[in-house]
N, C-alpha and C. Protein backbone atom coordinates (compact mmCIF):
# COMPACT_ATOMS: atom_id res chain seq x y z
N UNK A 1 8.05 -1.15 -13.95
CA UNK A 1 9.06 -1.13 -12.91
C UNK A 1 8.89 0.13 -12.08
N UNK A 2 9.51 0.18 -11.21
CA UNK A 2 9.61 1.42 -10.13
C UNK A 2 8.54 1.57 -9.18
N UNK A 3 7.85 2.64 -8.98
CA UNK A 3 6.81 2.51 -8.06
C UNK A 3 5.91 2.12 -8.02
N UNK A 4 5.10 1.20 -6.80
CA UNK A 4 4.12 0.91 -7.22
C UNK A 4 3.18 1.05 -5.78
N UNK A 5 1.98 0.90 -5.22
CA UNK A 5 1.38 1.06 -3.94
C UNK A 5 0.75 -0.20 -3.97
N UNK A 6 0.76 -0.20 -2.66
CA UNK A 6 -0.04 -1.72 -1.83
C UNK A 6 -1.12 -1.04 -1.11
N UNK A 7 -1.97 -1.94 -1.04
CA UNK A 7 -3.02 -1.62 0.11
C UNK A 7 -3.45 -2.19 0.95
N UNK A 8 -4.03 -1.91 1.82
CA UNK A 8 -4.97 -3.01 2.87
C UNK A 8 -5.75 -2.22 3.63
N UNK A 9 -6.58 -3.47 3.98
CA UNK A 9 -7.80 -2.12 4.74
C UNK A 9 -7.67 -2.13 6.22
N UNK A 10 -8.01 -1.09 6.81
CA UNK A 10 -7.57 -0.49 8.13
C UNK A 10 -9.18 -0.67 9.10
N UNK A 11 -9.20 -1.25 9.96
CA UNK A 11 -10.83 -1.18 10.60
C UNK A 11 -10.33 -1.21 12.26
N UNK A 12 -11.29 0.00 12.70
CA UNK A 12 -11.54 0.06 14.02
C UNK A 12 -12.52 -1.22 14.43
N UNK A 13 -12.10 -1.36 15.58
CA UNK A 13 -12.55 -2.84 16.21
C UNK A 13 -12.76 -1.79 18.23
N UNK A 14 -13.56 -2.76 18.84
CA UNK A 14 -13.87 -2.44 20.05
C UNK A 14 -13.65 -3.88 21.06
N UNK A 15 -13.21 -3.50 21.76
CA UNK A 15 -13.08 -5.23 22.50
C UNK A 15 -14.72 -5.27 23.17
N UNK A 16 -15.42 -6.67 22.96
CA UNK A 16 -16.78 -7.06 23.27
C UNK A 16 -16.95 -8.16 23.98
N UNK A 17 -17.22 -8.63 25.08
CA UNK A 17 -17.25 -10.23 25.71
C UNK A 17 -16.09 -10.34 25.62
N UNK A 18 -14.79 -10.03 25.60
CA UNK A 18 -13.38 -10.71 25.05
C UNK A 18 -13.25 -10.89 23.86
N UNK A 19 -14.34 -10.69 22.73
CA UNK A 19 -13.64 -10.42 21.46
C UNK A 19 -13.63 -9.11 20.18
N UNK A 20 -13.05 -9.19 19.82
CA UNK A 20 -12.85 -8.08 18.42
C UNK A 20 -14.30 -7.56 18.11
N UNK A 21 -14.64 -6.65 17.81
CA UNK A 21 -15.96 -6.74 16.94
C UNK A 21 -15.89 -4.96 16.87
N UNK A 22 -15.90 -5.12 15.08
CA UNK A 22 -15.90 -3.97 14.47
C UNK A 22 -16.98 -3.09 14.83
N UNK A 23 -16.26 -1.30 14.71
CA UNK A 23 -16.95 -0.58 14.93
C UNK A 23 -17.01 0.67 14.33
N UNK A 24 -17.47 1.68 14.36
CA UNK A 24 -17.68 2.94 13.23
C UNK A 24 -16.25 3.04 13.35
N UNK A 25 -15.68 4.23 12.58
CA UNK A 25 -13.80 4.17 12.54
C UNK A 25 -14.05 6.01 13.44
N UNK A 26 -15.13 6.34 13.67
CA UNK A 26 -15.51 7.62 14.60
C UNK A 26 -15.11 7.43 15.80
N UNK A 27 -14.96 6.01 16.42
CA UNK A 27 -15.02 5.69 17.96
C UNK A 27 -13.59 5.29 18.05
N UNK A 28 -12.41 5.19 16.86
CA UNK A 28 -10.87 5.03 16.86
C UNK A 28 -10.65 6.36 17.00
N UNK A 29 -9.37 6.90 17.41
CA UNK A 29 -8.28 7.97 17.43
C UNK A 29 -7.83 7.71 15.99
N UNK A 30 -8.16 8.71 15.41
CA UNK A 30 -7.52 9.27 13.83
C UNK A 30 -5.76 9.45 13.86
N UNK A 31 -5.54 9.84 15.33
CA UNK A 31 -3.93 9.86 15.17
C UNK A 31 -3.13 8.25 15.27
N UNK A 32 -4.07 7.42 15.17
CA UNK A 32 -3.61 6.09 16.40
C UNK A 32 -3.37 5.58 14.60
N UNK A 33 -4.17 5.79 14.17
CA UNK A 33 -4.98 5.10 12.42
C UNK A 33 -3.46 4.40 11.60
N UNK A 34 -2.87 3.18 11.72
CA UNK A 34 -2.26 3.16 10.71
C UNK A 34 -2.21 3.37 9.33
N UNK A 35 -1.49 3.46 8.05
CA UNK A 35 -1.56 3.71 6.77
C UNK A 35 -2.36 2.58 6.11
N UNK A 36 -3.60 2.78 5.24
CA UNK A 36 -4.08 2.12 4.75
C UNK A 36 -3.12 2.03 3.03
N UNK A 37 -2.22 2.74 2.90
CA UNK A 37 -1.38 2.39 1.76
C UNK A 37 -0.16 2.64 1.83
N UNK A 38 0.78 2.32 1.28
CA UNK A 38 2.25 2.83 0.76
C UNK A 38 2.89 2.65 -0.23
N UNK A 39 3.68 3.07 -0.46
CA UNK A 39 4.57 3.32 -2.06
C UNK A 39 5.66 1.55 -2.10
N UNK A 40 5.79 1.38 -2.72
CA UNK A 40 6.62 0.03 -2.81
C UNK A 40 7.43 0.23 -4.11
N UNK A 41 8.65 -0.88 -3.95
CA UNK A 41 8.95 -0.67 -5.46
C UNK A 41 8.75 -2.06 -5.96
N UNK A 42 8.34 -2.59 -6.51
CA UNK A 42 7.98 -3.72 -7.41
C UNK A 42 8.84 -4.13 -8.72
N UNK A 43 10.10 -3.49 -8.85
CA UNK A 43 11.08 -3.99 -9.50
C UNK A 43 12.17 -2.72 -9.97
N UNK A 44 13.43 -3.24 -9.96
CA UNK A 44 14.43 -2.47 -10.57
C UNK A 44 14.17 -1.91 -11.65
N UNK A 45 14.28 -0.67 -11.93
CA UNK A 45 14.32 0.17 -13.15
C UNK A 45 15.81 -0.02 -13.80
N UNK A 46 16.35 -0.89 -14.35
CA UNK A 46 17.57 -1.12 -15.20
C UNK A 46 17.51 -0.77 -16.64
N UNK A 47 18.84 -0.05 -17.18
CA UNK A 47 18.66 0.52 -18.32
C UNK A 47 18.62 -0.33 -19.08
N UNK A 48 18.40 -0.09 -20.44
CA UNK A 48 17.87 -1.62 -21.56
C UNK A 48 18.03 -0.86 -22.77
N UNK A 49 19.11 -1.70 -23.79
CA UNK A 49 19.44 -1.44 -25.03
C UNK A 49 18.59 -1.63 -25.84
N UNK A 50 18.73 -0.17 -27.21
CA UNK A 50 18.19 0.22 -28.03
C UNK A 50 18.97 0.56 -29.43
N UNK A 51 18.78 -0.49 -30.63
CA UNK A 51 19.70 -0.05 -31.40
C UNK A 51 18.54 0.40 -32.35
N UNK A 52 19.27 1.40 -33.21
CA UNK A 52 18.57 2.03 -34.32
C UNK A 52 19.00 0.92 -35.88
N UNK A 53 18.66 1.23 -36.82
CA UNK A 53 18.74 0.14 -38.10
C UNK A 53 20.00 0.41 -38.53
N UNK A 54 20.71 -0.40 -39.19
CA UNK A 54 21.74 -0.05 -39.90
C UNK A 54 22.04 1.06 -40.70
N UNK A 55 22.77 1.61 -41.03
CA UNK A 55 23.29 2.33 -42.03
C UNK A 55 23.69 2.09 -43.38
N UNK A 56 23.52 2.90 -44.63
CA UNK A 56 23.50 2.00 -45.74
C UNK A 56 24.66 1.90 -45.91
């Protein structure tokens, strides 16, 4: 439970003839660059009972 990260991959592209076509990530703006990851939470951390053994 609690944190967990996602990913995906991030690629500079150049427009060519009218279409997409990838290119070094040197020829993108580094400030432009969206996050290739982030933190997520992937489930509630809820507390959960614990009993110890009886007593004699």
């Amino acid at each position: 439970c609690g944190d967990g990260v996602r990913v995906r991959n991030v690629l500079c592209y150049a427009i060519a003839g009218g279409n997409f076509e990838p290119v070094e990530g040197s020829l993108c703006n580094p400030m432009l660059e969206p996050p290739s990851e982030e933190i997520c939470d992937l489930e509630d951390c809820g507390g959960v009972y614990e009993a110890t053994p009886w007593s004699a």
